[in-house]
PDB file of N, CA and C in Angstrom:
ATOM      1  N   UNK A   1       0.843  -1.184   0.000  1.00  0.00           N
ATOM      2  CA  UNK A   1       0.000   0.000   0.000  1.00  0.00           C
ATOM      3  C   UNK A   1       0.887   1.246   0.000  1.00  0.00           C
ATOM      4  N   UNK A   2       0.571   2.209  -0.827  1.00  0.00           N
ATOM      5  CA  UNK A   2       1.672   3.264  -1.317  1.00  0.00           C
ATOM      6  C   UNK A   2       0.828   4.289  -0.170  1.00  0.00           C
ATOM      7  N   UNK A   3       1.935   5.111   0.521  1.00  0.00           N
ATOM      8  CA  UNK A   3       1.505   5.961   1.476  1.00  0.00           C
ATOM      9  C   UNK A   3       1.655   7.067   1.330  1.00  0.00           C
ATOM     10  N   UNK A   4       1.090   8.572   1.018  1.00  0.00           N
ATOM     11  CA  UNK A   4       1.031   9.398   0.459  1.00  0.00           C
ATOM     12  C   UNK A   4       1.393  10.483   1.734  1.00  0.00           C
ATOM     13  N   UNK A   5       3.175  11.424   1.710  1.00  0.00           N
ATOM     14  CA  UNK A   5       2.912  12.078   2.867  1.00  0.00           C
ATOM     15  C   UNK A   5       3.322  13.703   2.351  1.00  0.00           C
ATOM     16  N   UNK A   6       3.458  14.589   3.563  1.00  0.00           N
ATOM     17  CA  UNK A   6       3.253  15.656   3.184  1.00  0.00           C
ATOM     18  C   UNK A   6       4.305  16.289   3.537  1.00  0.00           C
ATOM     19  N   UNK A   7       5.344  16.920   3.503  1.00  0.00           N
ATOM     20  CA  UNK A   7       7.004  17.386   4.146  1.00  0.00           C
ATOM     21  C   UNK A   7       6.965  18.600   4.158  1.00  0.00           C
ATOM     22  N   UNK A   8       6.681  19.477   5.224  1.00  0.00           N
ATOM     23  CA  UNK A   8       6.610  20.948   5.957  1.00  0.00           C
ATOM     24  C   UNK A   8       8.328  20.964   6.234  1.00  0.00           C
ATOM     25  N   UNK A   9       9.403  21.813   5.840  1.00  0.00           N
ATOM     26  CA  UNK A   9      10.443  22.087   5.645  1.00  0.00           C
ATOM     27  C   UNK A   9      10.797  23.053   5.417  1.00  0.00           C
ATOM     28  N   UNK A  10      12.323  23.562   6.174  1.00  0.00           N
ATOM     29  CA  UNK A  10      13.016  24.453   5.982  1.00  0.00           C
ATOM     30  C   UNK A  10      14.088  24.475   5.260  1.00  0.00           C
ATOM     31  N   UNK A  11      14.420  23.407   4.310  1.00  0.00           N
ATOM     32  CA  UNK A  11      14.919  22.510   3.331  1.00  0.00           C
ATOM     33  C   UNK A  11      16.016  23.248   3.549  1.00  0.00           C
ATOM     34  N   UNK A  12      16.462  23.000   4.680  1.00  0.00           N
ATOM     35  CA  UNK A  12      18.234  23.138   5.079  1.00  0.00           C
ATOM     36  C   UNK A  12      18.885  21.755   4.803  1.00  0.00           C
ATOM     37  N   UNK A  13      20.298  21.552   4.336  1.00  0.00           N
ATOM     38  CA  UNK A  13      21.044  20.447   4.220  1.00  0.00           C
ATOM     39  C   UNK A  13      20.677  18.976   5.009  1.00  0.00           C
ATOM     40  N   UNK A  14      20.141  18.909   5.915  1.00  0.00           N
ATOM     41  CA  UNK A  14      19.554  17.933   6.761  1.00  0.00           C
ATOM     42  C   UNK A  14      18.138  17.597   6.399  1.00  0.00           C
ATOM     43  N   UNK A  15      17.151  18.426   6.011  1.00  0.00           N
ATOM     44  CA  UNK A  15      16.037  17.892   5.501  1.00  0.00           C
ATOM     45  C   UNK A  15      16.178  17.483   3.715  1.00  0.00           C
ATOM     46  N   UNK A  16      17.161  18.094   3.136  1.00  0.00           N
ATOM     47  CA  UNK A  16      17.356  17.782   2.076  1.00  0.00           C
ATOM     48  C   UNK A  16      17.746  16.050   2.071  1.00  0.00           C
ATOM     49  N   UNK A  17      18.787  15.878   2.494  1.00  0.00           N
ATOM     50  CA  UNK A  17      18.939  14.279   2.989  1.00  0.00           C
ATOM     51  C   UNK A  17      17.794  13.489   3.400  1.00  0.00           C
ATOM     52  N   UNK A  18      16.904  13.746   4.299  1.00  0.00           N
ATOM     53  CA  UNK A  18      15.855  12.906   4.707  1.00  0.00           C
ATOM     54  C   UNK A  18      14.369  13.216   3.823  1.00  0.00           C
ATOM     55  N   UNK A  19      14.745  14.166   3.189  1.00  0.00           N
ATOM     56  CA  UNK A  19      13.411  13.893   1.765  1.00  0.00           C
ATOM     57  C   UNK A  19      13.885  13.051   0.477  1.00  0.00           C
ATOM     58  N   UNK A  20      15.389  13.169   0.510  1.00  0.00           N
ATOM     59  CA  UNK A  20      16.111  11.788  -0.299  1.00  0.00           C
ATOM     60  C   UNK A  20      15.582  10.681  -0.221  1.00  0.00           C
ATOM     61  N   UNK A  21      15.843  10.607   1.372  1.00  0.00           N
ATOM     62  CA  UNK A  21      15.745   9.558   1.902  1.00  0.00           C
ATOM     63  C   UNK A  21      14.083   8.601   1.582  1.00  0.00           C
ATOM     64  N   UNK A  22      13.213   9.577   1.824  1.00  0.00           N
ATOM     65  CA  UNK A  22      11.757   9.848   1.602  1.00  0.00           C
ATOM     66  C   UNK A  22      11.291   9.044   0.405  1.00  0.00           C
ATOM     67  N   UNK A  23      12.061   9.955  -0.553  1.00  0.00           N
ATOM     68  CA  UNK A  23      11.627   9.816  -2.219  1.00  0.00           C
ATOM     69  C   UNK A  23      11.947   8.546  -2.713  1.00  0.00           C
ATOM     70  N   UNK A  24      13.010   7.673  -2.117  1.00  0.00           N
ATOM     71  CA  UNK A  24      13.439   6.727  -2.325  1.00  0.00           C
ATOM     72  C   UNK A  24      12.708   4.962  -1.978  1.00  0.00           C
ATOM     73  N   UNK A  25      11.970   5.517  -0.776  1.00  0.00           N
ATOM     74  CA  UNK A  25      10.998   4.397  -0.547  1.00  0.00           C
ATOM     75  C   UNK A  25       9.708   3.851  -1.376  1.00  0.00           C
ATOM     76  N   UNK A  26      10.016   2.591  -1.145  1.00  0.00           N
ATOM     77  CA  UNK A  26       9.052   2.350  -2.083  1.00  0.00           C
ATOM     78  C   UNK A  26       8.096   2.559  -2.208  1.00  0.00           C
ATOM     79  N   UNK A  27       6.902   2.517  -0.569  1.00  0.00           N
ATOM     80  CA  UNK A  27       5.959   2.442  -0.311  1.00  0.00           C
ATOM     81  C   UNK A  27       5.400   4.245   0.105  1.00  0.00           C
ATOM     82  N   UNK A  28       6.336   4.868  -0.194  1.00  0.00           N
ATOM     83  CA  UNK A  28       5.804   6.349   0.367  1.00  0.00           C
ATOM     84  C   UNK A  28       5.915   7.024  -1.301  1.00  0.00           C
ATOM     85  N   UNK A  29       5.214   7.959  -1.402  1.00  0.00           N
ATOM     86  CA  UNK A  29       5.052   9.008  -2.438  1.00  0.00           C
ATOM     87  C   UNK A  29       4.906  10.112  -1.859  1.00  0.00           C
ATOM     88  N   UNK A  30       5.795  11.164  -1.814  1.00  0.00           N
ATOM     89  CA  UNK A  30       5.621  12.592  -1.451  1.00  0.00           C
ATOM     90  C   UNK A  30       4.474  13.272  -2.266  1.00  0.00           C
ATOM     91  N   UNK A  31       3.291  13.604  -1.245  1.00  0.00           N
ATOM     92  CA  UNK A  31       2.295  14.507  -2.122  1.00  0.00           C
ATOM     93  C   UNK A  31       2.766  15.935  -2.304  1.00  0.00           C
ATOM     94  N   UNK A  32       3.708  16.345  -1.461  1.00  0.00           N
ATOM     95  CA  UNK A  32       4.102  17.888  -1.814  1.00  0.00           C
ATOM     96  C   UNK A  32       5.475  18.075  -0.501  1.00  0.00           C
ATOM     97  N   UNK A  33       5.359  19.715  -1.246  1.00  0.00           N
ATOM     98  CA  UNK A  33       6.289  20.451   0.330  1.00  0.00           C
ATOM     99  C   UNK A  33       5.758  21.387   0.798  1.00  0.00           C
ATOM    100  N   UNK A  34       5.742  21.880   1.617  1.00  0.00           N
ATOM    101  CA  UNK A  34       5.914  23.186   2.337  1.00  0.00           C
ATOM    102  C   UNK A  34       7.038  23.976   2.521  1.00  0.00           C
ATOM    103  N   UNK A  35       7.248  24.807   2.849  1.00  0.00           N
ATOM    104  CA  UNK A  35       8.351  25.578   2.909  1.00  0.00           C
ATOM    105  C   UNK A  35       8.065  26.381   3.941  1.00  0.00           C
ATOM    106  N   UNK A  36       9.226  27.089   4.882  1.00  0.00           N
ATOM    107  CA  UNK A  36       9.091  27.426   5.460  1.00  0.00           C
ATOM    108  C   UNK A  36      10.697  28.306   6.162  1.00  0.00           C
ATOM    109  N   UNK A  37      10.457  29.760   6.559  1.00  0.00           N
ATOM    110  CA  UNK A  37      12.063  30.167   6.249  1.00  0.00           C
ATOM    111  C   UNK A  37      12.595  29.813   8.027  1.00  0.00           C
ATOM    112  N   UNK A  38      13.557  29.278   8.547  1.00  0.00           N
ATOM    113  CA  UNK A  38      13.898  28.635   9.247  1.00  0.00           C
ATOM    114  C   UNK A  38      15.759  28.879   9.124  1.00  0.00           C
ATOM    115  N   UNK A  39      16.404  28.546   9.310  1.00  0.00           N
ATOM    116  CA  UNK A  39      17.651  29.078   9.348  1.00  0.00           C
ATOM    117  C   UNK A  39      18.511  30.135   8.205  1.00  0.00           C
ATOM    118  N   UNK A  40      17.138  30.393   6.913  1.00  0.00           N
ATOM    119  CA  UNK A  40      17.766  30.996   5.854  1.00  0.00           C
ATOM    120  C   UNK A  40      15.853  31.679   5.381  1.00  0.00           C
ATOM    121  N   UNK A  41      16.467  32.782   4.912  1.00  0.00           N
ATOM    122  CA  UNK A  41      15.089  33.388   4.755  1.00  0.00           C
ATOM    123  C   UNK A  41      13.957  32.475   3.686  1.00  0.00           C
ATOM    124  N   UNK A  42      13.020  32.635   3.646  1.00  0.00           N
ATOM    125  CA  UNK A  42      11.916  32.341   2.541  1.00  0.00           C
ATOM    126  C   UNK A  42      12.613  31.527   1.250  1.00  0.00           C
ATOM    127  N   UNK A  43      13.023  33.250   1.090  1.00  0.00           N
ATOM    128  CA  UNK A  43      13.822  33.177  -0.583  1.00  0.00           C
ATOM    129  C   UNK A  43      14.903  31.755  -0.771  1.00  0.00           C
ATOM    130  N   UNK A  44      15.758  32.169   0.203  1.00  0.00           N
ATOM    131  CA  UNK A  44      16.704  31.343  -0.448  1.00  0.00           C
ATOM    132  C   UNK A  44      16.203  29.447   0.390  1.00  0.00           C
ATOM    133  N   UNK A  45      14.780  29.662   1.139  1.00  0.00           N
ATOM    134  CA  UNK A  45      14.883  28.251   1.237  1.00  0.00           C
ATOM    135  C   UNK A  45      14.050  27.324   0.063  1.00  0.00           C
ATOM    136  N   UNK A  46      13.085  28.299  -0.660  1.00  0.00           N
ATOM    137  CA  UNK A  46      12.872  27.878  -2.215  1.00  0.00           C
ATOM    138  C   UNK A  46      13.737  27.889  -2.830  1.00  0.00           C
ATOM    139  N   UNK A  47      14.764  28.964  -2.935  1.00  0.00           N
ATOM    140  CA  UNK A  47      15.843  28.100  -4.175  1.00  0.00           C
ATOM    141  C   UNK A  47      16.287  26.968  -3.899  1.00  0.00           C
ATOM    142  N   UNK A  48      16.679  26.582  -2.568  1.00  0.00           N
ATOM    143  CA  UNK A  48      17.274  25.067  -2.127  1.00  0.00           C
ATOM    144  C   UNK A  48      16.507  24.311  -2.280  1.00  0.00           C
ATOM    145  N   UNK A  49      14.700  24.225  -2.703  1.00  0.00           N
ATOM    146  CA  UNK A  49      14.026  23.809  -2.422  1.00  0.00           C
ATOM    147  C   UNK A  49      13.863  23.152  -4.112  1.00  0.00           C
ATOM    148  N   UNK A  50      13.512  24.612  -4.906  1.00  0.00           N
ATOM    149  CA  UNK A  50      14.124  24.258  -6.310  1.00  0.00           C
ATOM    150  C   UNK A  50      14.769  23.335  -7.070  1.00  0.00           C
ATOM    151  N   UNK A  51      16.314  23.289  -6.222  1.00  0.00           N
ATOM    152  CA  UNK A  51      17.567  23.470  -6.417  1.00  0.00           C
ATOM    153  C   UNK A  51      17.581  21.527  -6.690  1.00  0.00           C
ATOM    154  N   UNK A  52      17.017  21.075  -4.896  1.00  0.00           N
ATOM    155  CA  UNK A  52      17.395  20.420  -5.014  1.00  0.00           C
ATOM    156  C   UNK A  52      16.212  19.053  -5.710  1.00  0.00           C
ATOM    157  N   UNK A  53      14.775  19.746  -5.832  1.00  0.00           N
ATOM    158  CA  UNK A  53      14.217  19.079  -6.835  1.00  0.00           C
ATOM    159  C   UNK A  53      14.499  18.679  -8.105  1.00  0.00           C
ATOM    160  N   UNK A  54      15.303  19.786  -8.415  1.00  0.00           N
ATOM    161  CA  UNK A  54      16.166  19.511  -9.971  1.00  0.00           C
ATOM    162  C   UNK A  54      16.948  18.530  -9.685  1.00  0.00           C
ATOM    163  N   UNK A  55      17.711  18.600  -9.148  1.00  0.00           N
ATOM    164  CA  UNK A  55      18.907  17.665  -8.721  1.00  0.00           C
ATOM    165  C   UNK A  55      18.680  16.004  -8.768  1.00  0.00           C
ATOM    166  N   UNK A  56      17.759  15.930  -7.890  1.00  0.00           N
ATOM    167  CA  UNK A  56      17.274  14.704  -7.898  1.00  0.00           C
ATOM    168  C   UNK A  56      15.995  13.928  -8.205  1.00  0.00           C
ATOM    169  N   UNK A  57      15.552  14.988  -9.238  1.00  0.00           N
ATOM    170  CA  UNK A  57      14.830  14.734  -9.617  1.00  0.00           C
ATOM    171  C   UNK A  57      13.260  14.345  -9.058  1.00  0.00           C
ATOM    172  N   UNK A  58      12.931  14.868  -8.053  1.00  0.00           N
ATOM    173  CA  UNK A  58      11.662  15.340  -7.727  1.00  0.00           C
ATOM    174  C   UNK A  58      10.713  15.930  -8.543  1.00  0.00           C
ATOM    175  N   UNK A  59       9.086  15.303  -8.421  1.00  0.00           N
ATOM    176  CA  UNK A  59       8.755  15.921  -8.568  1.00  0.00           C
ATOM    177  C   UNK A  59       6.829  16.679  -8.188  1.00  0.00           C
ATOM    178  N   UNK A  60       7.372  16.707  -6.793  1.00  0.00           N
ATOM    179  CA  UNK A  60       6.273  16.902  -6.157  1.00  0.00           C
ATOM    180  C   UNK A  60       5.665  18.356  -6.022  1.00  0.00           C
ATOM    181  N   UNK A  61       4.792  18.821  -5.727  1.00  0.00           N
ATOM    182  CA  UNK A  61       4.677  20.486  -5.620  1.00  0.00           C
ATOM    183  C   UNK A  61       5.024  21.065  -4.736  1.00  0.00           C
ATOM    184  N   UNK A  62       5.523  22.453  -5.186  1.00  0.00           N
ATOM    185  CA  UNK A  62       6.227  22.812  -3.883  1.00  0.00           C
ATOM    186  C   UNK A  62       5.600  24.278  -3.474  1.00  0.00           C
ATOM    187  N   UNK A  63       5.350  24.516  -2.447  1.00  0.00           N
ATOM    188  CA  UNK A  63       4.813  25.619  -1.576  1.00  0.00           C
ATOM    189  C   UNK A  63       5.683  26.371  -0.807  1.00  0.00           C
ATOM    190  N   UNK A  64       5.344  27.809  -0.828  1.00  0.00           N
ATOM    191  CA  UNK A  64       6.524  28.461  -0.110  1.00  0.00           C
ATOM    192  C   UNK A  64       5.768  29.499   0.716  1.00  0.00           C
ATOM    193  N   UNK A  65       5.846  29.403   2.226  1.00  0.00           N
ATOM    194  CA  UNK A  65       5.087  30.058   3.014  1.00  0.00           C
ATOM    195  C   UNK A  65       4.244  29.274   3.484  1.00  0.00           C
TER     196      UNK A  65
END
């Protein structure tokens, strides 16, 4: 049974790793993100947020605020 979850983040280097981690299971499907500015403002935690959807190819929706 595929489990559909939801990742509220400040997509600093540490949540970047554990939404890796996330995307990689079999049984989970990321329905989206949240965003949220937390050790780096708004702005630049969507570009990381961006950044690293490109990267690895994500491709869930992403929310900022």
């Amino acid at each position: 049974m595929m489990r559909r979850v939801w990742i509220d983040t400040d997509m600093g280097f540490d949540d970047v790793v554990a939404i890796a981690m996330v995307a990689e299971a079999p049984d989970v499907a990321i329905a989206g993100l949240s965003l949220v500015a937390g050790n780096a403002p708004l702005d630049q935690v969507a570009q990381n947020a961006r950044d690293a959807a490109a990267f690895f190819g994500w491709d869930a929706p992403i929310h900022a605020g």
